[in-house]
PDB file of N, CA and C in Angstrom:
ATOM      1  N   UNK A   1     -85.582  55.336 -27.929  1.00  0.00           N
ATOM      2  CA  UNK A   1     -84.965  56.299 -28.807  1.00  0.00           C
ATOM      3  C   UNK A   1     -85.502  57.706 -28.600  1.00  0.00           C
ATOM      4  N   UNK A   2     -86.788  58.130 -27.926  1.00  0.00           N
ATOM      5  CA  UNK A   2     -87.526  59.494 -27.826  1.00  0.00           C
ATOM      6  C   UNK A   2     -86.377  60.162 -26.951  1.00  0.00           C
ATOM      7  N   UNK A   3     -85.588  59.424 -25.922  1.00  0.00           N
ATOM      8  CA  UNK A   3     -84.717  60.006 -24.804  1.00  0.00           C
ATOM      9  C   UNK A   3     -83.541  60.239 -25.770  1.00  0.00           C
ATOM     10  N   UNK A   4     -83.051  60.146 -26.608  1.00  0.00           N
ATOM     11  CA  UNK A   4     -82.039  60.390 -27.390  1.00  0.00           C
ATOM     12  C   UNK A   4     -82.472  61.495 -28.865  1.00  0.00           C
ATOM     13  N   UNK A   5     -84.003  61.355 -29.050  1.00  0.00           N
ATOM     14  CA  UNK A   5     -84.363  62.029 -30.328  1.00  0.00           C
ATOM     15  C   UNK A   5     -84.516  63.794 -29.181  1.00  0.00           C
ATOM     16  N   UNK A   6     -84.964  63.493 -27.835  1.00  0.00           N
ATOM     17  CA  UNK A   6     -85.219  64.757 -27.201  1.00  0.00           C
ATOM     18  C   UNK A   6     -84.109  65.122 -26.758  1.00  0.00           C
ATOM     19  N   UNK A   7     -82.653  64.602 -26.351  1.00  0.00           N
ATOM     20  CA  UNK A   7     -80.955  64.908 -26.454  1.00  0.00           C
ATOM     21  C   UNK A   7     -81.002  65.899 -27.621  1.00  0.00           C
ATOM     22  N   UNK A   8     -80.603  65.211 -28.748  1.00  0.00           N
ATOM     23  CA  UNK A   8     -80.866  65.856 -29.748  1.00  0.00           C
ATOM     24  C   UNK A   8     -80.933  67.286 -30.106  1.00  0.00           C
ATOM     25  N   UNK A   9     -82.462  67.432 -29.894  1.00  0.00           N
ATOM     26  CA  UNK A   9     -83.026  68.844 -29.919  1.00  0.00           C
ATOM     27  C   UNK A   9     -82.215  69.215 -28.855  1.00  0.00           C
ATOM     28  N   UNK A  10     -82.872  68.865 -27.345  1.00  0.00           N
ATOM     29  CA  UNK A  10     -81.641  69.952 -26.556  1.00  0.00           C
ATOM     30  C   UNK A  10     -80.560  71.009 -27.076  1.00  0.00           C
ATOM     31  N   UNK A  11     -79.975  69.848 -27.395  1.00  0.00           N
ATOM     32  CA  UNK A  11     -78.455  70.206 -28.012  1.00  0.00           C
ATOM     33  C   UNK A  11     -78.380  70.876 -29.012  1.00  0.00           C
ATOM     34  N   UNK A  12     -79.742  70.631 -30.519  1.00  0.00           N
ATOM     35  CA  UNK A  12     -79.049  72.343 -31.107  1.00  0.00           C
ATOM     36  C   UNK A  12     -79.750  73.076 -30.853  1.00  0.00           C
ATOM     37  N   UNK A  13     -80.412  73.235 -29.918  1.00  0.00           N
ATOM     38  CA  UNK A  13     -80.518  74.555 -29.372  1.00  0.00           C
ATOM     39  C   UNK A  13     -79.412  75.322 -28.633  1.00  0.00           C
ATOM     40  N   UNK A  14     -78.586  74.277 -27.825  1.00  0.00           N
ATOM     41  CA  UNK A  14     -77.858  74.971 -26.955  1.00  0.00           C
ATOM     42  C   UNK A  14     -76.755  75.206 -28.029  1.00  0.00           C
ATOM     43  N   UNK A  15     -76.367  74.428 -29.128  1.00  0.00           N
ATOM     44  CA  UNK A  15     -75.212  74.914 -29.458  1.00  0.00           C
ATOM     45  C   UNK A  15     -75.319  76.369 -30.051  1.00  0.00           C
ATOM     46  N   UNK A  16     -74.336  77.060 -30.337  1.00  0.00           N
ATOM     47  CA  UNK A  16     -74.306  78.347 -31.182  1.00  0.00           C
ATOM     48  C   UNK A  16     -74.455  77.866 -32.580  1.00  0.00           C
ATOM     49  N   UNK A  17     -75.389  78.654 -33.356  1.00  0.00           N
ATOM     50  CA  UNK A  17     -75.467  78.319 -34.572  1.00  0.00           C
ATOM     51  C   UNK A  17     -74.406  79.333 -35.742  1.00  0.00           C
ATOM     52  N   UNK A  18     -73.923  79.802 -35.099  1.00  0.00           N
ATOM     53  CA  UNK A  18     -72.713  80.366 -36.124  1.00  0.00           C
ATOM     54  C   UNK A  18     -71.419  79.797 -35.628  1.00  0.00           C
ATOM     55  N   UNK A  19     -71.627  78.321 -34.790  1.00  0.00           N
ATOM     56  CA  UNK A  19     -70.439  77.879 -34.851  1.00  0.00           C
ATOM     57  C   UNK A  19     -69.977  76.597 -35.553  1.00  0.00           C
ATOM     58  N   UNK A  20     -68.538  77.508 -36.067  1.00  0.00           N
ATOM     59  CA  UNK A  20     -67.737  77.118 -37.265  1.00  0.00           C
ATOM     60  C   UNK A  20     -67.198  75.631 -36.963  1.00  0.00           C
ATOM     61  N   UNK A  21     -67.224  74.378 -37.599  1.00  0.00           N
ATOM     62  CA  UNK A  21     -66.466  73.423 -37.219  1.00  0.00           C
ATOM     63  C   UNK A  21     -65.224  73.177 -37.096  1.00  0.00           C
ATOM     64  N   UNK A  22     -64.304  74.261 -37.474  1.00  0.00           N
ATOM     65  CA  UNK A  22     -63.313  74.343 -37.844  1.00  0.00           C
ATOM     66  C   UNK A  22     -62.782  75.588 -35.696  1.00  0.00           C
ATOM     67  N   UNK A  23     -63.745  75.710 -35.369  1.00  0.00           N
ATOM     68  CA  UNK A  23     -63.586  76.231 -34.007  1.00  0.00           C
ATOM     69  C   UNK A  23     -63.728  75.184 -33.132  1.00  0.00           C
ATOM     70  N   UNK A  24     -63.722  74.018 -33.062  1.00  0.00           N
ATOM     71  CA  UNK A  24     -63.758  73.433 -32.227  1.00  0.00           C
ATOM     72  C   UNK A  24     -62.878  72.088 -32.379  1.00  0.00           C
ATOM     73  N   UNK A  25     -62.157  72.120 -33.501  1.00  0.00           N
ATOM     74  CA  UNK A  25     -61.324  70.841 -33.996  1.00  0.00           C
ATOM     75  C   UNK A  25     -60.315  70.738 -32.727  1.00  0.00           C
ATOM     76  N   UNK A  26     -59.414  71.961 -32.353  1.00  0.00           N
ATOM     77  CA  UNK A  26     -58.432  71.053 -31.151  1.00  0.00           C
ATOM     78  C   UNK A  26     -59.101  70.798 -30.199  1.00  0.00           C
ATOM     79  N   UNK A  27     -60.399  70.576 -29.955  1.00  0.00           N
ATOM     80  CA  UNK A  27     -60.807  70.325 -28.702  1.00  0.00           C
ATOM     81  C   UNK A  27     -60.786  68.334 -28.402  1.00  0.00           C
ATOM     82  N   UNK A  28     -60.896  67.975 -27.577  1.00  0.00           N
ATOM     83  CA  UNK A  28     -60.651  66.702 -27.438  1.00  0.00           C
ATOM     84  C   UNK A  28     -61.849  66.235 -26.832  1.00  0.00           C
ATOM     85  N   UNK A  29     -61.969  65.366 -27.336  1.00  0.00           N
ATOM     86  CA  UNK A  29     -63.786  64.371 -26.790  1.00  0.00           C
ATOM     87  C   UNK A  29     -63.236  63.108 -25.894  1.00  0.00           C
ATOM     88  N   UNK A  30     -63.820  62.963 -24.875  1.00  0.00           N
ATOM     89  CA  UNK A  30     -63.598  61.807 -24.433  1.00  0.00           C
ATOM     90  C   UNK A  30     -64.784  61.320 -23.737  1.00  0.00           C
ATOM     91  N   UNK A  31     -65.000  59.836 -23.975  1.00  0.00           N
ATOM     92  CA  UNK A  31     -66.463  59.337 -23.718  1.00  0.00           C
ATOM     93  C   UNK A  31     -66.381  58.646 -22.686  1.00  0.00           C
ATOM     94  N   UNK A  32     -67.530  59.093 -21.837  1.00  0.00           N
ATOM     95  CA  UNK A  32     -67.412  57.760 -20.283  1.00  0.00           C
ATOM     96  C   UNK A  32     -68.708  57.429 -20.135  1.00  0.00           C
ATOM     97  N   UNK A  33     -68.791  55.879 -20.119  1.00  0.00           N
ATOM     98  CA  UNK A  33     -70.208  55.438 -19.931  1.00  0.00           C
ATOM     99  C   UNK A  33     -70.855  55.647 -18.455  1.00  0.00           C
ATOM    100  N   UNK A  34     -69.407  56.500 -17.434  1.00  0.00           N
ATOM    101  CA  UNK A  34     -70.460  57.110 -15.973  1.00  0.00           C
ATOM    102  C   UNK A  34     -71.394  58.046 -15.930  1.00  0.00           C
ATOM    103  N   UNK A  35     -71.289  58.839 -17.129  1.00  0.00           N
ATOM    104  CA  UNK A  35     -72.129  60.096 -16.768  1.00  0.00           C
ATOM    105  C   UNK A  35     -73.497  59.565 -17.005  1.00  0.00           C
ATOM    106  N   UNK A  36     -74.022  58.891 -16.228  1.00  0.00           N
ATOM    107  CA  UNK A  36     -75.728  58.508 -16.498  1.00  0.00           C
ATOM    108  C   UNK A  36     -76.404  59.164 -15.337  1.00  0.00           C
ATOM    109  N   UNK A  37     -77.409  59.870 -15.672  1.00  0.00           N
ATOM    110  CA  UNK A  37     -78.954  60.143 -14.493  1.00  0.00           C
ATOM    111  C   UNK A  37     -79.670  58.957 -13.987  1.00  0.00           C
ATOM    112  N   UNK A  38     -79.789  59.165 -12.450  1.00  0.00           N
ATOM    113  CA  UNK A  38     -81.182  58.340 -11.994  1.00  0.00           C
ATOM    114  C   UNK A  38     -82.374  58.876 -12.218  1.00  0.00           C
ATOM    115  N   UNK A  39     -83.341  58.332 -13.100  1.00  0.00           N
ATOM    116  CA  UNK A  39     -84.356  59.064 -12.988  1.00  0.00           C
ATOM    117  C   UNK A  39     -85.870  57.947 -12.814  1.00  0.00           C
ATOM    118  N   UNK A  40     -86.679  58.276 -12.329  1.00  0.00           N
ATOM    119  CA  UNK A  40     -87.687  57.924 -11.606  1.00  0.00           C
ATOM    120  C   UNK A  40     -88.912  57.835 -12.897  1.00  0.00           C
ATOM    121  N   UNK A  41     -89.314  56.737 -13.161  1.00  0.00           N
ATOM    122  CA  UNK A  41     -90.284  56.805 -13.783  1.00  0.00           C
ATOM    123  C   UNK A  41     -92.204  56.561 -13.355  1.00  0.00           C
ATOM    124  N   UNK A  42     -92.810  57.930 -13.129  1.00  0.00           N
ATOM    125  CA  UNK A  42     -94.355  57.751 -12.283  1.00  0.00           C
ATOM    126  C   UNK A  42     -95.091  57.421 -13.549  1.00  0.00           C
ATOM    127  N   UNK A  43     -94.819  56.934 -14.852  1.00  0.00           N
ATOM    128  CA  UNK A  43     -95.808  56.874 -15.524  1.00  0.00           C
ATOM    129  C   UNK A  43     -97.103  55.542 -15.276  1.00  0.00           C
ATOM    130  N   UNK A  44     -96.735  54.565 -14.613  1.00  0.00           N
ATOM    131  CA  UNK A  44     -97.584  53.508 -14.580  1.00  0.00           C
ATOM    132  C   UNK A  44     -98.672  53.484 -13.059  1.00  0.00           C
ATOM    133  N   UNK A  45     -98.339  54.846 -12.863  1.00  0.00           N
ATOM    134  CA  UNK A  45     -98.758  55.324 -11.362  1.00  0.00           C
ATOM    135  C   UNK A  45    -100.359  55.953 -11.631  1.00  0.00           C
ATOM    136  N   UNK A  46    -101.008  55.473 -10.939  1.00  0.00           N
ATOM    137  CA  UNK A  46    -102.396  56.134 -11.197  1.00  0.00           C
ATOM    138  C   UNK A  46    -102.762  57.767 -11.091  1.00  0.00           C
ATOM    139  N   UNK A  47    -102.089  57.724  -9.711  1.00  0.00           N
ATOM    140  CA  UNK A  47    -101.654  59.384  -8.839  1.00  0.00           C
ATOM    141  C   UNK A  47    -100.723  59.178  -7.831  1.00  0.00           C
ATOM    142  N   UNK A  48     -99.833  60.702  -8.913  1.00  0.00           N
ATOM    143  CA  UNK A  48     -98.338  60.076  -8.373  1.00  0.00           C
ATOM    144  C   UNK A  48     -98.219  60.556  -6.695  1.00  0.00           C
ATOM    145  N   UNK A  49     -99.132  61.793  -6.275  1.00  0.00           N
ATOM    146  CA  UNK A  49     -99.292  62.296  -5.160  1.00  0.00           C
ATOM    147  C   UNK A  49     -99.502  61.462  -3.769  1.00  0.00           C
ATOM    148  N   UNK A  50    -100.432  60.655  -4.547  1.00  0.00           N
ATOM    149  CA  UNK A  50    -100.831  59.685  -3.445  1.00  0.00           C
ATOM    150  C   UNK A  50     -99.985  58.563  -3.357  1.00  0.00           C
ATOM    151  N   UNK A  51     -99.170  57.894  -4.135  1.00  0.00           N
ATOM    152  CA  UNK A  51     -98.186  56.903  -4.255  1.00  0.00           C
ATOM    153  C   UNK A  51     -96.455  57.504  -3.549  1.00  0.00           C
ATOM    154  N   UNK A  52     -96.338  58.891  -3.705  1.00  0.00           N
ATOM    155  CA  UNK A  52     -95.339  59.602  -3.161  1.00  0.00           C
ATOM    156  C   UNK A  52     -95.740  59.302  -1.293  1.00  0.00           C
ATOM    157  N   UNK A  53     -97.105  59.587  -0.944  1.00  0.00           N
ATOM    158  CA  UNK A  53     -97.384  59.365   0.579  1.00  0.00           C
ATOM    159  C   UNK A  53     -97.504  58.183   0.617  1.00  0.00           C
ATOM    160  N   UNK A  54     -97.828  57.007  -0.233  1.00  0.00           N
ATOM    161  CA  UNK A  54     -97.703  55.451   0.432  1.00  0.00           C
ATOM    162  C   UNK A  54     -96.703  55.038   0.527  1.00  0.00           C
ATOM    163  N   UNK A  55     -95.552  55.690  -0.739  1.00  0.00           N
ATOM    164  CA  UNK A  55     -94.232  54.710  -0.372  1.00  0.00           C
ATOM    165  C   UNK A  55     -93.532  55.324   0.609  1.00  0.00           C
ATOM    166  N   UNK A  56     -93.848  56.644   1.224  1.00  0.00           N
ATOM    167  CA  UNK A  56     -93.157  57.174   2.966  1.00  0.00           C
ATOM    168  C   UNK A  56     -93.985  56.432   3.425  1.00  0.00           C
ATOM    169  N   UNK A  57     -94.435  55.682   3.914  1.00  0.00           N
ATOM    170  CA  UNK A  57     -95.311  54.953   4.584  1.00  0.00           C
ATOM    171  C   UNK A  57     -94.613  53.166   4.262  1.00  0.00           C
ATOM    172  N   UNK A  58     -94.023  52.985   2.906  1.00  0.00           N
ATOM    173  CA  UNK A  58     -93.816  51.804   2.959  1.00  0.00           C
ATOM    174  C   UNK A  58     -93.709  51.188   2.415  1.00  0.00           C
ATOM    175  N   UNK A  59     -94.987  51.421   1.578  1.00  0.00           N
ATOM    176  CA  UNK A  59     -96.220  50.653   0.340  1.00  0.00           C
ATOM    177  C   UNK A  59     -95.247  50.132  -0.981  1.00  0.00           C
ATOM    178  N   UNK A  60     -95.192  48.971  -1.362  1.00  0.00           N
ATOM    179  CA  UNK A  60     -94.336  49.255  -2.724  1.00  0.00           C
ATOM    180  C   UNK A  60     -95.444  49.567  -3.934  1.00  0.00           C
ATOM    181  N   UNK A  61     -94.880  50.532  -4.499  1.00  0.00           N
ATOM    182  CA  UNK A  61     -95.510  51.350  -5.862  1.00  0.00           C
ATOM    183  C   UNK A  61     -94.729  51.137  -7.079  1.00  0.00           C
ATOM    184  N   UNK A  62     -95.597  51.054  -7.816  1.00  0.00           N
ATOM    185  CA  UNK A  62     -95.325  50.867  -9.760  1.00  0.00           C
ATOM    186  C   UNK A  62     -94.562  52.065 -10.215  1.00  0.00           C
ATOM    187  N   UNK A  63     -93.487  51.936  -9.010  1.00  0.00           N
ATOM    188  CA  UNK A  63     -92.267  53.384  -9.660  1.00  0.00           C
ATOM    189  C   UNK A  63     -91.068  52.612 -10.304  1.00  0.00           C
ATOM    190  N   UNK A  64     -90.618  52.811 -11.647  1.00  0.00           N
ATOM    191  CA  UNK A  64     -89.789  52.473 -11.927  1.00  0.00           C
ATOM    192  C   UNK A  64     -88.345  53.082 -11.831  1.00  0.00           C
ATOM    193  N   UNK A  65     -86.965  52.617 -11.758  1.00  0.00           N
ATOM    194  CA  UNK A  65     -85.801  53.264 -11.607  1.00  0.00           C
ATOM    195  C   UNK A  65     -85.107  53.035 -12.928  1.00  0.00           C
ATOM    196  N   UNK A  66     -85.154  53.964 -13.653  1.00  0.00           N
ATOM    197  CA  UNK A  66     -84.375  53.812 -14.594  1.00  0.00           C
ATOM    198  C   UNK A  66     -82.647  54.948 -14.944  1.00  0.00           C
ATOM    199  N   UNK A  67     -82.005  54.135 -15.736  1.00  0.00           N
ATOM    200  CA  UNK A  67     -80.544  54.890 -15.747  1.00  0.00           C
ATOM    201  C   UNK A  67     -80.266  55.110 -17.585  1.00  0.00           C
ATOM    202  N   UNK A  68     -80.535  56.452 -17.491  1.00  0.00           N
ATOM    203  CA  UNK A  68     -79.990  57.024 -19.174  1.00  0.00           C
ATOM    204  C   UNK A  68     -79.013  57.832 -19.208  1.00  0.00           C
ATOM    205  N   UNK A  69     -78.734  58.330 -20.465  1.00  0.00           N
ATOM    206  CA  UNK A  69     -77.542  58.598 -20.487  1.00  0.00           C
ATOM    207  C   UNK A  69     -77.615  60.314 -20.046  1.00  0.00           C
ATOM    208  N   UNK A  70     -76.736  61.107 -19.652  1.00  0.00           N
ATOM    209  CA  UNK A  70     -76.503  62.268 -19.075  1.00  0.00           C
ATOM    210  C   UNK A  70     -76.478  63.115 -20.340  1.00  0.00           C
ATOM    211  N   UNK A  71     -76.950  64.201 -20.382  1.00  0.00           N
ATOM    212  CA  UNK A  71     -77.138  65.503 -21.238  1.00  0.00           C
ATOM    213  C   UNK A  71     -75.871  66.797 -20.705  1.00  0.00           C
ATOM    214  N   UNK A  72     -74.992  66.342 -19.735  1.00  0.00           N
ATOM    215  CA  UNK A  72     -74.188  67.288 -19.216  1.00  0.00           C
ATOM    216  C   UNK A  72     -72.728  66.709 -19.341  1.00  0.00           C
ATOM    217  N   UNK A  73     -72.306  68.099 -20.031  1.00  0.00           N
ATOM    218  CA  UNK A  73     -70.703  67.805 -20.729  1.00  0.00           C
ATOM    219  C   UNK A  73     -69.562  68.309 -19.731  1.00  0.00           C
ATOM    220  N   UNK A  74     -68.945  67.499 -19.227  1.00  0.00           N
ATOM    221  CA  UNK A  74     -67.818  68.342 -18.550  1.00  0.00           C
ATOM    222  C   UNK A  74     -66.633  68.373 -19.124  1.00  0.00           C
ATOM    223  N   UNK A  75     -66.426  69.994 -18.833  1.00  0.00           N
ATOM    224  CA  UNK A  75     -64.773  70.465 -19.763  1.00  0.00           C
ATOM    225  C   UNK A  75     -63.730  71.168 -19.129  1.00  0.00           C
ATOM    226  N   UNK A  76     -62.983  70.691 -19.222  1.00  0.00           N
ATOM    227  CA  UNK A  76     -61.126  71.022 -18.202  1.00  0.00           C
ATOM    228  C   UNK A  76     -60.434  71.190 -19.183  1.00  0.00           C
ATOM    229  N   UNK A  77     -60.246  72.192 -19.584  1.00  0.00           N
ATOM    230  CA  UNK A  77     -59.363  72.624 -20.623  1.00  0.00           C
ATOM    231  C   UNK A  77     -59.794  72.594 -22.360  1.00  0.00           C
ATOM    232  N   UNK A  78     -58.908  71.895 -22.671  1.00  0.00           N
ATOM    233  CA  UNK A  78     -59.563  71.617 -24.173  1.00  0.00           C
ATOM    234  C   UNK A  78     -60.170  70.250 -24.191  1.00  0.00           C
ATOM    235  N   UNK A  79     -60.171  69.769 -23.290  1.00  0.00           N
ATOM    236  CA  UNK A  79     -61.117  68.018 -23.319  1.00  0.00           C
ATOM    237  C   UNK A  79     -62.638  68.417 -22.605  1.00  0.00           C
ATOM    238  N   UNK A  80     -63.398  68.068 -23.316  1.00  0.00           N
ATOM    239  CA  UNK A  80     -65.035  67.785 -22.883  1.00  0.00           C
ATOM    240  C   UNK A  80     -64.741  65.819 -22.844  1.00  0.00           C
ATOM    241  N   UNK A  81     -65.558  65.710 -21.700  1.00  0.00           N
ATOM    242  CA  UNK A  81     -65.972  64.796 -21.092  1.00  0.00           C
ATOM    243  C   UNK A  81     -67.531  64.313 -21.154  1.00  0.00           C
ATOM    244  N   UNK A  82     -68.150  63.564 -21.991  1.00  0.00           N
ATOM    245  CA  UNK A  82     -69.463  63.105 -21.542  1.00  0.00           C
ATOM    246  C   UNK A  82     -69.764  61.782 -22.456  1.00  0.00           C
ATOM    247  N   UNK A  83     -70.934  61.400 -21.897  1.00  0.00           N
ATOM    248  CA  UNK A  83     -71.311  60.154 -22.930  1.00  0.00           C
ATOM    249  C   UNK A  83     -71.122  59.605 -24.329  1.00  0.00           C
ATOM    250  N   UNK A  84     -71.362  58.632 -24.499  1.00  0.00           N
ATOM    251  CA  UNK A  84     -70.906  58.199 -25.769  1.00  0.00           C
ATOM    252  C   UNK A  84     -72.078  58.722 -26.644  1.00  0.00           C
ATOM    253  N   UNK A  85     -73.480  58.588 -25.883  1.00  0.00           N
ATOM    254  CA  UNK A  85     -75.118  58.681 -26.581  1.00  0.00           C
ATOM    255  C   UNK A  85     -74.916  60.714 -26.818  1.00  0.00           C
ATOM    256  N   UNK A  86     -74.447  61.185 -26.210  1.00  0.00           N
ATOM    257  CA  UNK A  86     -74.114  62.675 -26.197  1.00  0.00           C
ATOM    258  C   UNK A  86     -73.180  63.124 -26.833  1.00  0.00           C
ATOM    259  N   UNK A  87     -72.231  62.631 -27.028  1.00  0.00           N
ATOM    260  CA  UNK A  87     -71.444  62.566 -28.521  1.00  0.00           C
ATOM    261  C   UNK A  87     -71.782  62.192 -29.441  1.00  0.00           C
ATOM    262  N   UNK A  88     -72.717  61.521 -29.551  1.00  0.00           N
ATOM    263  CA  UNK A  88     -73.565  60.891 -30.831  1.00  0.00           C
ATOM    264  C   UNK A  88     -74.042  62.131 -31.552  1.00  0.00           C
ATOM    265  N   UNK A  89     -74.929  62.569 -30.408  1.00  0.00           N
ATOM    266  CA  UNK A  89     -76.269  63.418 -30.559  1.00  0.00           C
ATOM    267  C   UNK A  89     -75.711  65.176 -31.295  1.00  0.00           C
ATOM    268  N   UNK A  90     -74.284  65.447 -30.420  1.00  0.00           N
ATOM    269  CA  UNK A  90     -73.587  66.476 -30.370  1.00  0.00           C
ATOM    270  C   UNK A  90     -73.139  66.466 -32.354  1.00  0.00           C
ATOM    271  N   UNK A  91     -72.310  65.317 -32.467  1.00  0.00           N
ATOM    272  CA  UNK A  91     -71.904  65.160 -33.896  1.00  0.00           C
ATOM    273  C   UNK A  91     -73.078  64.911 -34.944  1.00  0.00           C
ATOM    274  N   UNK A  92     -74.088  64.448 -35.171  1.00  0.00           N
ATOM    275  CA  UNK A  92     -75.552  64.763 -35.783  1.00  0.00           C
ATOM    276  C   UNK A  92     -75.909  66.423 -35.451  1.00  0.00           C
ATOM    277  N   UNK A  93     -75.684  67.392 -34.490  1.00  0.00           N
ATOM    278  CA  UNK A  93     -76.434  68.198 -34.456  1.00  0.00           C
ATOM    279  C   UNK A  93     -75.254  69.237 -35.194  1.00  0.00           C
ATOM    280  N   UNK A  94     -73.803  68.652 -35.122  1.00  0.00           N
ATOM    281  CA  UNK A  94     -72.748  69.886 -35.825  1.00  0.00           C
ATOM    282  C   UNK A  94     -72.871  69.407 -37.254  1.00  0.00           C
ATOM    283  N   UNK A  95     -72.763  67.847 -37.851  1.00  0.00           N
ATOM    284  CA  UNK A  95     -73.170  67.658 -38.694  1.00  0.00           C
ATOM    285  C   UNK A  95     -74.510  68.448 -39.921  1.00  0.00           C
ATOM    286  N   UNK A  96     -74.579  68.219 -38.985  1.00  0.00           N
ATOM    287  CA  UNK A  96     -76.467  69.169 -39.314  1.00  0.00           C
ATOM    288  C   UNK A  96     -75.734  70.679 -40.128  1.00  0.00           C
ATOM    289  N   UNK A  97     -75.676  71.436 -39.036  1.00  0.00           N
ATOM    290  CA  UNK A  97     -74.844  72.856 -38.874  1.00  0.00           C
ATOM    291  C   UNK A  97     -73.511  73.321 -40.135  1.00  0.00           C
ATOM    292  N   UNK A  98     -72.543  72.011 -40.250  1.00  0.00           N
ATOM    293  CA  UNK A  98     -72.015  72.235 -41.268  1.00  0.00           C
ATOM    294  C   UNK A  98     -72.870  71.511 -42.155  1.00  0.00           C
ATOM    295  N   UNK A  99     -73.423  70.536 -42.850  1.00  0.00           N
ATOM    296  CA  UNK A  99     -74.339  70.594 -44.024  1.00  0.00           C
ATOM    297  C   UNK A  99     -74.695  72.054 -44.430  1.00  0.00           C
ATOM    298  N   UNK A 100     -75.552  72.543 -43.584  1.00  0.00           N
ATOM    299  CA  UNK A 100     -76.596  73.980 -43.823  1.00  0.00           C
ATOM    300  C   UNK A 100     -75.150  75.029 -43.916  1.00  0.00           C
ATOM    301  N   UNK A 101     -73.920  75.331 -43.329  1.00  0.00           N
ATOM    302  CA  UNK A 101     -72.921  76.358 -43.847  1.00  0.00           C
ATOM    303  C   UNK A 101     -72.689  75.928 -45.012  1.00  0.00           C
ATOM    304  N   UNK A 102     -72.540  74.552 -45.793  1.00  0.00           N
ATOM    305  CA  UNK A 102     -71.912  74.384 -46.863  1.00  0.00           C
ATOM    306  C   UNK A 102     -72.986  75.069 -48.076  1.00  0.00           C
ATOM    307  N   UNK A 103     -74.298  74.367 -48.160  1.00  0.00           N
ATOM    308  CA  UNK A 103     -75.477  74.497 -48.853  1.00  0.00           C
ATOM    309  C   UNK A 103     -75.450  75.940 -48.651  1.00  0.00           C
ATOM    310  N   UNK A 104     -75.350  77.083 -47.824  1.00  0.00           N
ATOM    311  CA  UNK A 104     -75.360  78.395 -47.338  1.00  0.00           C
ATOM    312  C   UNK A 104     -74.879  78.870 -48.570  1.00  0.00           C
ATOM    313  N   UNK A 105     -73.167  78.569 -48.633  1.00  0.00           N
ATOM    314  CA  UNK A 105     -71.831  79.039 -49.255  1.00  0.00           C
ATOM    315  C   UNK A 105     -71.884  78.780 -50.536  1.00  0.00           C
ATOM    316  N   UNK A 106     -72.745  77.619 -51.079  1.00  0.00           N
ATOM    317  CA  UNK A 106     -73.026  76.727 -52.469  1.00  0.00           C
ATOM    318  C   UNK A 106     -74.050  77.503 -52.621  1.00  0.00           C
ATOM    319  N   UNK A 107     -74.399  78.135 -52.410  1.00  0.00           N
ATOM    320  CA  UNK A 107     -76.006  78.589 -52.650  1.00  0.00           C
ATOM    321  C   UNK A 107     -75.564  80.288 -52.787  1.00  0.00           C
ATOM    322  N   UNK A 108     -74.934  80.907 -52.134  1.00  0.00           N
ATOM    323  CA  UNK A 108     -74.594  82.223 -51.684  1.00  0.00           C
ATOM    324  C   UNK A 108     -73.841  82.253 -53.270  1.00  0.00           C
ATOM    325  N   UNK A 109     -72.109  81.564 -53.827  1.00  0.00           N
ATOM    326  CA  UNK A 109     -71.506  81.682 -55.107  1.00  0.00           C
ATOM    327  C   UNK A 109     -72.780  80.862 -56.156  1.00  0.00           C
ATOM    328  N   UNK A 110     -74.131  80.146 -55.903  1.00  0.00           N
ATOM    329  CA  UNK A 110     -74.456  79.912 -57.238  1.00  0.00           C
ATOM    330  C   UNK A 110     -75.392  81.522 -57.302  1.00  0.00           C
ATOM    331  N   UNK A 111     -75.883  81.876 -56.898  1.00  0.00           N
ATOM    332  CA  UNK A 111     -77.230  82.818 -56.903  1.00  0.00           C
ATOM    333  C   UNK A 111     -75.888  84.156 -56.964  1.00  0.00           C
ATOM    334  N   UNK A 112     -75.093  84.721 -56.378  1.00  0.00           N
ATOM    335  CA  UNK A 112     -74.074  85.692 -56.614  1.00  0.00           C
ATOM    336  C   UNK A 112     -74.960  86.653 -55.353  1.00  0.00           C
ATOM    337  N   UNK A 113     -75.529  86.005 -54.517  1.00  0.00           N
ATOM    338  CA  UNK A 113     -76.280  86.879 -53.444  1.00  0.00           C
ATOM    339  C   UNK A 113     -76.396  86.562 -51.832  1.00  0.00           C
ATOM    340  N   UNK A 114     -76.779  86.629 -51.174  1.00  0.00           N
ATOM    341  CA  UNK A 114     -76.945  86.197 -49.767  1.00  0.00           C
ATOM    342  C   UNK A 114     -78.224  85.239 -49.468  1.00  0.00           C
ATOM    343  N   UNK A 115     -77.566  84.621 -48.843  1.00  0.00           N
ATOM    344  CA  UNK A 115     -78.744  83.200 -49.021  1.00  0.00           C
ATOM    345  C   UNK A 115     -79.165  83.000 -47.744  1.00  0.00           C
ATOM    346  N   UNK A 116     -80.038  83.417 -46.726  1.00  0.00           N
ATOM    347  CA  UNK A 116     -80.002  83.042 -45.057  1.00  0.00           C
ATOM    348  C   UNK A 116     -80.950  81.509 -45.221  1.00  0.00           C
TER     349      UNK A 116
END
């Protein structure tokens, strides 16, 4: 779950935070379980330097191959394209975003002032 709690963050960072949910409704989501990374895991590696020159040499090493889900959205028009775990992460982080505009707007008409 840390590879999905660190998606996550990514993502609201990258999104714009003055964006409106109501700006992105015609857009179309579509989920494909291809967009996954190969990525290489050296953690069970003593030194990864020296295990990088044994396995050109041959040696089998405590490298693991693992496949997660992709952090990169592709978009052709009004359809974005990416994972299902990245649509997850994307809708928790707009979720998020409209909560805090609503509480903003509820907060801005109770107080009769500006609420950041």
């Amino acid at each position: 779950m840390e590879g999905l709690d660190s998606m996550i963050d990514d993502l609201y960072t990258k999104v714009n935070y003055t964006l409106k949910p109501a700006a992105i409704s015609p857009t179309k989501f579509v989920t494909s379980d291809l967009l996954v990374d190969q990525v290489e895991d050296w953690s069970e590696v003593r030194s990864p330097s020296r295990a990088r020159r044994r396995m050109k040499q041959g040696h089998r090493q405590n490298v693991h191959h693992r496949v997660v889900p992709s952090s990169k959205v592709i978009q052709q028009g009004d359809t974005m394209v990416m994972h299902p775990a990245t649509l997850d992460a994307l809708q928790k982080v707009l979720d998020k975003q409209t909560m805090d505009y609503v509480d903003k707007q509820f907060l801005n008409a109770l107080y009769g002032g500006v609420v950041r």
